[in-house]
N, C-alpha and C. Protein backbone atom coordinates (compact mmCIF):
# COMPACT_ATOMS: atom_id res chain seq x y z
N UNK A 1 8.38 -6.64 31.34
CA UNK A 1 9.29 -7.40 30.50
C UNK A 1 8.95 -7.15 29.03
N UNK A 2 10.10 -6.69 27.99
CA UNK A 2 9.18 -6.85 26.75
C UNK A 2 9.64 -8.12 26.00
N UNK A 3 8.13 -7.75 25.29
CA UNK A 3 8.05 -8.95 24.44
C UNK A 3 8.88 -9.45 23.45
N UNK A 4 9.44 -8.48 23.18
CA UNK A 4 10.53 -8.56 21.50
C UNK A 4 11.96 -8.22 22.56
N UNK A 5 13.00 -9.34 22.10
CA UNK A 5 14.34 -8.75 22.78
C UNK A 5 15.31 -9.23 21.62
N UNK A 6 16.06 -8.24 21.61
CA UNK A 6 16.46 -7.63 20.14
C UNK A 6 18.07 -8.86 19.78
N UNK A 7 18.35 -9.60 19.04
CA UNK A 7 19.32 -10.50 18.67
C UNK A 7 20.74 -10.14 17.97
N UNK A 8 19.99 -9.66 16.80
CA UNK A 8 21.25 -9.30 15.83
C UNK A 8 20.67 -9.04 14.81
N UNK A 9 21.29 -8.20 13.84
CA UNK A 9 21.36 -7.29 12.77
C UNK A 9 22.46 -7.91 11.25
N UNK A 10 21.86 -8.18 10.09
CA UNK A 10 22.73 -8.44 8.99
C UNK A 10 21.92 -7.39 7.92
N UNK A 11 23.28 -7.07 7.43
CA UNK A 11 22.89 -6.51 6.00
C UNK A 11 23.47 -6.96 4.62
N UNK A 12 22.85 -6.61 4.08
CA UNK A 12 23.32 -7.48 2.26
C UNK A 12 23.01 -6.19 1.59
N UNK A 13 24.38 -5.57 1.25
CA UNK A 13 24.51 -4.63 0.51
C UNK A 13 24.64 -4.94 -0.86
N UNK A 14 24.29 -4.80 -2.05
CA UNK A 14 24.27 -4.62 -2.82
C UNK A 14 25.74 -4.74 -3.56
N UNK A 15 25.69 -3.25 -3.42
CA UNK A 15 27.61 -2.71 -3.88
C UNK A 15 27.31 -2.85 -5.57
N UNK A 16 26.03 -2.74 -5.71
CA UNK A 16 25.77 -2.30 -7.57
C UNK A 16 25.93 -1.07 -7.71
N UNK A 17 26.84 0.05 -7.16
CA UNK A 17 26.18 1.45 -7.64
C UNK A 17 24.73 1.86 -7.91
N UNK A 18 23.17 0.82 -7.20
CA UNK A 18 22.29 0.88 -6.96
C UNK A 18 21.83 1.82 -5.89
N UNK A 19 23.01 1.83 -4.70
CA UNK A 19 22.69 1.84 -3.54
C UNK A 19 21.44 1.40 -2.57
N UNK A 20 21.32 0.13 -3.32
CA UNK A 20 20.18 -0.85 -2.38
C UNK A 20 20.64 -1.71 -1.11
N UNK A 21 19.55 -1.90 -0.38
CA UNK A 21 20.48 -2.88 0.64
C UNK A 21 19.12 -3.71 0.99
N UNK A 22 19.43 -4.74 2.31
CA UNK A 22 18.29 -5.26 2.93
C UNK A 22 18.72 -5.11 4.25
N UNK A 23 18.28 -4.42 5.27
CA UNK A 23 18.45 -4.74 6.42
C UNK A 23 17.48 -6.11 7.01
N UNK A 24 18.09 -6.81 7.92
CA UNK A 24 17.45 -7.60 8.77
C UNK A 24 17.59 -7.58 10.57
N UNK A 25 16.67 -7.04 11.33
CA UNK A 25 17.03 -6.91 12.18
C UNK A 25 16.32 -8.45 12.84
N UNK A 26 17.03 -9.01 13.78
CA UNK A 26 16.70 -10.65 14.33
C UNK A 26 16.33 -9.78 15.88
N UNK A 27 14.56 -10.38 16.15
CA UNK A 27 14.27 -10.74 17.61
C UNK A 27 14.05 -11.72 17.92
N UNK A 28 13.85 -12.12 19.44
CA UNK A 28 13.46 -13.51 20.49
C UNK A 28 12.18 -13.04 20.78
N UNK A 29 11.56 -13.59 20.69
CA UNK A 29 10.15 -13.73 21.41
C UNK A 29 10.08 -14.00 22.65
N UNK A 30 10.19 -13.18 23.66
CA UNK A 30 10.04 -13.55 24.96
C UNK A 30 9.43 -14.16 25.76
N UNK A 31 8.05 -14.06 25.45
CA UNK A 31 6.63 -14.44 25.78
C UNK A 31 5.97 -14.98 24.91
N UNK A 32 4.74 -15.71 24.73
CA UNK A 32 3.93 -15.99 23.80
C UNK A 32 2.63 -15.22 23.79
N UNK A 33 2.79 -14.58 22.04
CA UNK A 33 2.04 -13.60 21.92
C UNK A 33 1.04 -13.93 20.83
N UNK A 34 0.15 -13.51 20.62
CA UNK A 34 -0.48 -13.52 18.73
C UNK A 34 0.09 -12.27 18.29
N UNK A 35 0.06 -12.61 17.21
CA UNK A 35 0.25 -11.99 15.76
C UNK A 35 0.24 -10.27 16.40
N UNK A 36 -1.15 -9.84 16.38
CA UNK A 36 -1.21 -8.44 16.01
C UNK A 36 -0.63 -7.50 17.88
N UNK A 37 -0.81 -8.30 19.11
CA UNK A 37 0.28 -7.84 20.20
C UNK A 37 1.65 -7.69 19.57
N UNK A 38 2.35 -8.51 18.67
CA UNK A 38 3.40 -8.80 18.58
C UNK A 38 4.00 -7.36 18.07
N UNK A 39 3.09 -7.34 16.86
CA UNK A 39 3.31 -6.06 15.87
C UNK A 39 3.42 -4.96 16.59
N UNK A 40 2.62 -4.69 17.24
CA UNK A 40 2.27 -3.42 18.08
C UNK A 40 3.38 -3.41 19.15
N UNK A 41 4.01 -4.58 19.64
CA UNK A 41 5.12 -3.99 20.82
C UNK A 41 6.11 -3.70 19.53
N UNK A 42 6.38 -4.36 18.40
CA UNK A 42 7.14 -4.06 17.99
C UNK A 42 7.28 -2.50 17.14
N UNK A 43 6.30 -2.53 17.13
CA UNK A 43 6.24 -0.85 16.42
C UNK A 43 7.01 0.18 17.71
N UNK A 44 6.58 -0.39 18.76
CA UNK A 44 6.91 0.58 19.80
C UNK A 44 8.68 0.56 20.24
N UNK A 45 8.74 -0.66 19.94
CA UNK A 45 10.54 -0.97 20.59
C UNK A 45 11.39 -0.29 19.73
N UNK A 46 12.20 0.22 20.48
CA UNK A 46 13.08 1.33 20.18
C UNK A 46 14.01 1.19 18.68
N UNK A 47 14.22 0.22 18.56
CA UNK A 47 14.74 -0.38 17.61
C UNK A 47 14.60 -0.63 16.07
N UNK A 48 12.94 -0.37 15.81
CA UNK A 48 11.82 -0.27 15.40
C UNK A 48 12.42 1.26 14.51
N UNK A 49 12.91 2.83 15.33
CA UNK A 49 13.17 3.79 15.15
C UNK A 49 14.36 3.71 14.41
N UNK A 50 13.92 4.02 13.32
CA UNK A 50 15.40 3.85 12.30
C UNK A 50 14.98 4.96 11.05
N UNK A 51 15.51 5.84 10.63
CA UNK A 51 15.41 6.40 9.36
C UNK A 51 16.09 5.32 7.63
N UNK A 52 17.19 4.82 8.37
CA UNK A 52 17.86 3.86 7.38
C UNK A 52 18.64 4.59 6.40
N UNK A 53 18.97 5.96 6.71
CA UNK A 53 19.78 6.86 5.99
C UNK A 53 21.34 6.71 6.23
N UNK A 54 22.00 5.39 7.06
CA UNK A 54 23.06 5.50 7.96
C UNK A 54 23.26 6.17 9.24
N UNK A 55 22.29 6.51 9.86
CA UNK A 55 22.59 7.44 11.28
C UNK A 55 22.15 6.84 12.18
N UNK A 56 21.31 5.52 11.94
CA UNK A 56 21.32 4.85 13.22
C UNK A 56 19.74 4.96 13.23
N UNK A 57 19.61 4.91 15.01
CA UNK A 57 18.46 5.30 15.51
C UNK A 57 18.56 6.86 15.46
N UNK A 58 16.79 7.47 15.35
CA UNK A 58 16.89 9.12 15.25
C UNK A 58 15.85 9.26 16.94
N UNK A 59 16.06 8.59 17.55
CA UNK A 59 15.42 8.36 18.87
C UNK A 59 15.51 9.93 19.04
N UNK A 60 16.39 10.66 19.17
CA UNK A 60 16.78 11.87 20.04
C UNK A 60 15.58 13.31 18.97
N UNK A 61 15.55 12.93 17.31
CA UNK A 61 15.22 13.71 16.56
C UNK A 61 13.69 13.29 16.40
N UNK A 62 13.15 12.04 16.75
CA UNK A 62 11.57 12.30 17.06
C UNK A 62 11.69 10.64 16.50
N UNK A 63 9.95 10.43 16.54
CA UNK A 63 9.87 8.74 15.91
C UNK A 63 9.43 8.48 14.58
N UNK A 64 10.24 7.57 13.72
CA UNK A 64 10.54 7.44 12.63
C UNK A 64 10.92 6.12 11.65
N UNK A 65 10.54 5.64 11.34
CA UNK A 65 11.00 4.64 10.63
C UNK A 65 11.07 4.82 9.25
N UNK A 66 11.91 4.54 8.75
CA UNK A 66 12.41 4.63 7.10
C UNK A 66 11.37 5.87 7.05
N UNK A 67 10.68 5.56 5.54
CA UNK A 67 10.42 7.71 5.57
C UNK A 67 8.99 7.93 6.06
N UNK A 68 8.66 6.99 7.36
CA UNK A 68 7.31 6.95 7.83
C UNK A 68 7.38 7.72 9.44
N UNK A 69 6.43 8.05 9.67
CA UNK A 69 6.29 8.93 11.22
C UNK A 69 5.96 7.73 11.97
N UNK A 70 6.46 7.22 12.92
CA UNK A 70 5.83 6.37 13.53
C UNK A 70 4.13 6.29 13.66
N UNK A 71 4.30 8.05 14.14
CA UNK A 71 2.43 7.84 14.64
C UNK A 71 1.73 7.14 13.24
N UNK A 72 2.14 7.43 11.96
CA UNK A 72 1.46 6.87 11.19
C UNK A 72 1.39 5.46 11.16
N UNK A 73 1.51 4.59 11.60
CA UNK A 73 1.97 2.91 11.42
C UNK A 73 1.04 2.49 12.73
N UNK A 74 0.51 1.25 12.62
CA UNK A 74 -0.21 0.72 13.54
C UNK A 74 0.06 -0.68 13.01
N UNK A 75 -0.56 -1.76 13.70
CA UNK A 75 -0.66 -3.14 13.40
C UNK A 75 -0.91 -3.23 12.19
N UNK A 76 -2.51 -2.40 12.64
CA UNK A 76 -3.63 -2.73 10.41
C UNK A 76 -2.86 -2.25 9.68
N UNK A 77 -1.66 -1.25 9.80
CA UNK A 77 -0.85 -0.84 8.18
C UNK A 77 0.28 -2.07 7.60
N UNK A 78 -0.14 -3.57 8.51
CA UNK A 78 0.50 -4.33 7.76
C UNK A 78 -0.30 -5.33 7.44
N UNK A 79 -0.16 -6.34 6.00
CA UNK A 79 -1.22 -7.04 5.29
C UNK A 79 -0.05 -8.35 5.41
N UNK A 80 -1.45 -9.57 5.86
CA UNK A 80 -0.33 -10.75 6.36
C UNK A 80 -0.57 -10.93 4.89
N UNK A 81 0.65 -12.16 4.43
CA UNK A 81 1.29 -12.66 3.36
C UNK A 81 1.68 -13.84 2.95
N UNK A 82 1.42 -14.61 1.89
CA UNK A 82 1.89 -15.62 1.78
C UNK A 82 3.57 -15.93 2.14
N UNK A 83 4.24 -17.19 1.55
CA UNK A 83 5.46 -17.50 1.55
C UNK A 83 5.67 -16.91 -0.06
N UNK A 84 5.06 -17.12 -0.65
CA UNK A 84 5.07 -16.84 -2.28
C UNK A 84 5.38 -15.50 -2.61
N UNK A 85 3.85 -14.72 -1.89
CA UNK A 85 4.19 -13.01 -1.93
C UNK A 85 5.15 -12.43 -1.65
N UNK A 86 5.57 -13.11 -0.36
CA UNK A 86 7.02 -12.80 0.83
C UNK A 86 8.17 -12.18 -0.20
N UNK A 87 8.45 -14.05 -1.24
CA UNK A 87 9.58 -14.01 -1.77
C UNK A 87 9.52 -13.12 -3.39
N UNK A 88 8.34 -12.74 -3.57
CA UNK A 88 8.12 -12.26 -4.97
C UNK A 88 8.40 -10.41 -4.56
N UNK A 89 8.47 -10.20 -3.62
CA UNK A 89 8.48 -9.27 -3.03
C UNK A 89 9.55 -8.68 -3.03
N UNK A 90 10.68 -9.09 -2.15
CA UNK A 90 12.04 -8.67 -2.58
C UNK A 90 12.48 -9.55 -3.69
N UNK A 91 12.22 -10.75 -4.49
CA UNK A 91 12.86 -11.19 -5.55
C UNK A 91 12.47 -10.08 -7.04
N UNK A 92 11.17 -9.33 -6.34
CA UNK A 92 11.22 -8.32 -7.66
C UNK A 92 11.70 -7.04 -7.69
N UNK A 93 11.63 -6.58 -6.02
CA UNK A 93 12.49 -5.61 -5.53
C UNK A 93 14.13 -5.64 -6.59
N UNK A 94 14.75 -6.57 -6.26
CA UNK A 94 15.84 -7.23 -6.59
C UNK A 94 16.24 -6.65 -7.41
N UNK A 95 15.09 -7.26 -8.24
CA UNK A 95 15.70 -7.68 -10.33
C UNK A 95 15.15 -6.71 -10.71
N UNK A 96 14.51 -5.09 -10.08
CA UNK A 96 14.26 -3.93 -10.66
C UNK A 96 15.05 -3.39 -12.11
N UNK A 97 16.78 -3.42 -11.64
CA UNK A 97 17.66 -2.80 -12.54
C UNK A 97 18.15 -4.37 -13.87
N UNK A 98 18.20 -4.94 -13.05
CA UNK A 98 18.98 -6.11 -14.03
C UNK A 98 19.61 -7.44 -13.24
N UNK A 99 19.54 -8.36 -13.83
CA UNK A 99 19.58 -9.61 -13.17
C UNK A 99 20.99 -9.29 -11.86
N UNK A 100 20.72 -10.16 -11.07
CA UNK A 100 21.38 -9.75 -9.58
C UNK A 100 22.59 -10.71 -9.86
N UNK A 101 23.82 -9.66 -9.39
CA UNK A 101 24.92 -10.98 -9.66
C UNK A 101 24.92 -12.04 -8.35
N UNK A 102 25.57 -13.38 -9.17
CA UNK A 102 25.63 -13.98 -8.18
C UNK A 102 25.81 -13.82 -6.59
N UNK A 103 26.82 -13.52 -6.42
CA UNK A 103 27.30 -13.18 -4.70
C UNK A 103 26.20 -12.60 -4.08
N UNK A 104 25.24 -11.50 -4.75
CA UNK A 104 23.94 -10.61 -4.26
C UNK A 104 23.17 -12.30 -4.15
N UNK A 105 22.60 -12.67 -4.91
CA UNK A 105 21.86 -13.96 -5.12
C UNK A 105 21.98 -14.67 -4.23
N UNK A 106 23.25 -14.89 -4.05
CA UNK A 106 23.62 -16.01 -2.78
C UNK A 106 23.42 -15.40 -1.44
N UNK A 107 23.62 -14.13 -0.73
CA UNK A 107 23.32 -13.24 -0.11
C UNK A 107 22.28 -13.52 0.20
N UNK A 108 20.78 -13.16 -0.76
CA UNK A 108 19.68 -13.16 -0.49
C UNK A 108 18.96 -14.50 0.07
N UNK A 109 19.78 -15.31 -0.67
CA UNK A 109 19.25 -16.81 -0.66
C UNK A 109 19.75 -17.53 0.71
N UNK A 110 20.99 -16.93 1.25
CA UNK A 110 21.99 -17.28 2.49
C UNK A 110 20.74 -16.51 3.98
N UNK A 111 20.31 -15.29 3.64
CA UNK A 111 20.01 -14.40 4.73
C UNK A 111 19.00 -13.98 4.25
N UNK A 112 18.22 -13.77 3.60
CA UNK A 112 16.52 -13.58 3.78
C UNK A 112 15.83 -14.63 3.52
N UNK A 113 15.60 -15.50 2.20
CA UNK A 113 14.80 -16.36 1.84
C UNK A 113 14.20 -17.65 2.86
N UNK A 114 15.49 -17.67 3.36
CA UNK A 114 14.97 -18.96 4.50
C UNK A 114 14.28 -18.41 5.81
N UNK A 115 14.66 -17.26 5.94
CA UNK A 115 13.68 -16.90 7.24
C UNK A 115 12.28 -16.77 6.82
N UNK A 116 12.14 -16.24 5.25
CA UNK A 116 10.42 -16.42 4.57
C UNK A 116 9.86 -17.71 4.89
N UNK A 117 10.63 -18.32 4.36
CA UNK A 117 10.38 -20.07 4.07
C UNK A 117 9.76 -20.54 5.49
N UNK A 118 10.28 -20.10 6.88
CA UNK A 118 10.67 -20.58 7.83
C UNK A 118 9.55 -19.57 9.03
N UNK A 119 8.98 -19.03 8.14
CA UNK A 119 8.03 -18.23 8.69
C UNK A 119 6.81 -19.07 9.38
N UNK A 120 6.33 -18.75 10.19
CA UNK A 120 5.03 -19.51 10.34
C UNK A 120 4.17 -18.25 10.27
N UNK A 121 4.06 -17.20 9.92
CA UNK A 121 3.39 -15.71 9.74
C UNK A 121 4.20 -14.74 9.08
N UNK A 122 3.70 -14.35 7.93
CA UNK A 122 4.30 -12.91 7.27
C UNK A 122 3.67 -12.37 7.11
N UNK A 123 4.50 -10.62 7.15
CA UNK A 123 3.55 -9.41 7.49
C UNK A 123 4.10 -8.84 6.19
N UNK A 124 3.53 -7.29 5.68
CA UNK A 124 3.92 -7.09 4.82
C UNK A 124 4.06 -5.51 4.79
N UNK A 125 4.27 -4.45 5.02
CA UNK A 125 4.32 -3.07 5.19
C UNK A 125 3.23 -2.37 3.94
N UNK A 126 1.71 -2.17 4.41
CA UNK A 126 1.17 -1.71 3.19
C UNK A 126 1.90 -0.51 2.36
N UNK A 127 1.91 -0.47 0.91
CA UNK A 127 1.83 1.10 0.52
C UNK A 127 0.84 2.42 1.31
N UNK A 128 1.75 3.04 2.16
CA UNK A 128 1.17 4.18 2.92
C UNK A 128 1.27 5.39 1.97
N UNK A 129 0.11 6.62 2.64
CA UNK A 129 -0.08 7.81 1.43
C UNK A 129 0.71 8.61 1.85
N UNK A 130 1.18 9.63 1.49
CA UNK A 130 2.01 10.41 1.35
C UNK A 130 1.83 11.34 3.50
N UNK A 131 0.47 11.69 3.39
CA UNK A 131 0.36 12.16 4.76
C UNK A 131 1.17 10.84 5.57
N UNK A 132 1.79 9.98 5.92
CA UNK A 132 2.74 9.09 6.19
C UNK A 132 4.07 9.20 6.75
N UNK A 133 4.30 10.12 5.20
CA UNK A 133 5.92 10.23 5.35
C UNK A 133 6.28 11.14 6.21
N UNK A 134 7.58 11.06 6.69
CA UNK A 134 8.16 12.27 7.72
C UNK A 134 8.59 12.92 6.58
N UNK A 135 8.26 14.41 7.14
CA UNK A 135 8.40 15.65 6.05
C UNK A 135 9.90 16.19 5.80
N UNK A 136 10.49 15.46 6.98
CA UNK A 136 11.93 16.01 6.93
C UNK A 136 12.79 15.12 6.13
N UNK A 137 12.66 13.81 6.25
CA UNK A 137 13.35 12.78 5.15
C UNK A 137 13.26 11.56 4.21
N UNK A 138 11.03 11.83 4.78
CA UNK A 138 10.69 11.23 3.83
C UNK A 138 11.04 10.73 2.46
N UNK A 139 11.20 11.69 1.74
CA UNK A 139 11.49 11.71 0.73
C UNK A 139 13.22 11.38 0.11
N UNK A 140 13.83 11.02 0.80
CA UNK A 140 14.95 10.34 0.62
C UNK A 140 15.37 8.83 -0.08
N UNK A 141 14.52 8.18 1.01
CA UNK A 141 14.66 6.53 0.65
C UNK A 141 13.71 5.97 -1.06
N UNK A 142 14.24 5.38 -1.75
CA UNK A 142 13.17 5.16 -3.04
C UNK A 142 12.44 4.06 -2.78
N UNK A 143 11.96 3.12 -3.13
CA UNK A 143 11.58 2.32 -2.59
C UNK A 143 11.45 1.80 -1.42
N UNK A 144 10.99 1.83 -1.14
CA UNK A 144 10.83 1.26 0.99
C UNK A 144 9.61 -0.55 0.55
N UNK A 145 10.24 -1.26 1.26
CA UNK A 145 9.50 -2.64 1.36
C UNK A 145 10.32 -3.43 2.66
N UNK A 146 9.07 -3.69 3.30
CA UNK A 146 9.04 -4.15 4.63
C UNK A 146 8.20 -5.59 4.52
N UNK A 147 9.29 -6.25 5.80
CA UNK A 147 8.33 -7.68 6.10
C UNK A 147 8.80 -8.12 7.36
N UNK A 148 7.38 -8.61 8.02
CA UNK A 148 7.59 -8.80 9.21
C UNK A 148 7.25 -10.25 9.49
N UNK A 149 8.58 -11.28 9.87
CA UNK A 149 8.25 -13.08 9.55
C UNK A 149 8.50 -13.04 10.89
N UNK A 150 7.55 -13.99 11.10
CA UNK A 150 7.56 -14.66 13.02
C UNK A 150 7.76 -16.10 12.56
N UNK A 151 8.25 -16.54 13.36
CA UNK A 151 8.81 -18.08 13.08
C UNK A 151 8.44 -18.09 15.02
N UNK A 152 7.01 -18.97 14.95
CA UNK A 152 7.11 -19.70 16.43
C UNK A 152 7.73 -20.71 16.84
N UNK A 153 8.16 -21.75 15.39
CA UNK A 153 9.22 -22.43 15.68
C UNK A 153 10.33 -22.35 16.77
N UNK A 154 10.85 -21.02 15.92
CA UNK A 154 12.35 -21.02 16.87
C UNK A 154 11.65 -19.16 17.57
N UNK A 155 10.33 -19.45 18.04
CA UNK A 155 10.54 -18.18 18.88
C UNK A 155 11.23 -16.85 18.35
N UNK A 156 11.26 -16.57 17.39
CA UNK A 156 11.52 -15.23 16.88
C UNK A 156 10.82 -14.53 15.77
N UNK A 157 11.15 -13.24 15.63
CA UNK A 157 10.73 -12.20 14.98
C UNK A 157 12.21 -11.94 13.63
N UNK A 158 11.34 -11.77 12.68
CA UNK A 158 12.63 -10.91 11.92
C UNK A 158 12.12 -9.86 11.16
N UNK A 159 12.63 -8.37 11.33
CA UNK A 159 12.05 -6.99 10.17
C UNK A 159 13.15 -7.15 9.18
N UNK A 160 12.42 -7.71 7.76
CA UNK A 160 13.29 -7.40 6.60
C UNK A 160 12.58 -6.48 6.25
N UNK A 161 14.07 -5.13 5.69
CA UNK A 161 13.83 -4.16 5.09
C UNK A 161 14.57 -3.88 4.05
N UNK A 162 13.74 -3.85 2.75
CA UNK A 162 14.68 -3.65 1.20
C UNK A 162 14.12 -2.27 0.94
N UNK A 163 15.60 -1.47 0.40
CA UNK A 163 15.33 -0.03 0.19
C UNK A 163 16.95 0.57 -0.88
N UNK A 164 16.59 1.29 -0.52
CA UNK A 164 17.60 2.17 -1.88
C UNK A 164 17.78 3.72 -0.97
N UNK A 165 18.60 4.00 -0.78
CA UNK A 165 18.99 5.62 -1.21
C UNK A 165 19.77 6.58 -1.42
């Protein structure tokens, strides 16, 4: 049975001529797990495999996440996190170019912030070195920032991912 069973998917596009977005992919916690099992099935679940270039999963073209090789990623390449760090994280992501218009604001505040808030554990995607990236499209995405909030509350998982490309 696995542990992570996959819910639903929102995105908050931007639409600044930034080309930034946030994906959020929503899991159920099936089982009761700690922290670093959790990570690790989730690195493995298929779902997990995303380049984030628009093409989906690259399941068929090898394993991959945003411009990382899977094999490179383990549990330890993520650093748990405050609620504070969480939100300073994409709130600075954010405001890189210039204050975020409203509707983005409300967006963020509607569909990421409260799942931080609501976290009972946040993970955080360390800065990985370059041996990391997949050589084929690494270098595509600009910024890559990842977070991984478990809420045992309501039994779920959520991967927020803020990126550009």
């Amino acid at each position: 049975m696995e542990q992570l069973a996959f819910a639903s998917t929102t995105l908050v596009n931007f639409k600044d001529r930034t080309y930034r977005w946030v994906d959020v992919k929503h899991f159920r916690l099936t089982a009761p797990q700690d922290d670093e099992p959790l990570l690790t099935a989730l690195l493995s679940h298929q779902l997990y495999r995303n380049d984030y270039l628009g093409s989906g999963s690259r399941e068929d073209d090898g394993p991959v996440h945003g411009p990382y090789r899977l094999d490179a990623l383990s549990a330890a390449s993520f650093e748990e996190v405050d609620q504070e760090t969480a939100c300073a994280t994409i709130r600075t992501w954010a405001g890189r170019y210039a204050d975020l218009p409203e509707t983005i604001a409300h967006d963020l505040e509607a569909e990421v912030y409260p799942l931080i808030r609501a976290a009972t554990s946040r993970y955080r995607l360390r800065t990985l070195d370059e041996a990391a990236r997949d050589d084929d499209l690494g270098w595509i995405l600009g910024e890559f920032h990842e977070l991984i909030l478990i809420d045992r509350n309501q039994d779920s998982l959520a991967v927020v991912v803020a990126s550009d490309d």
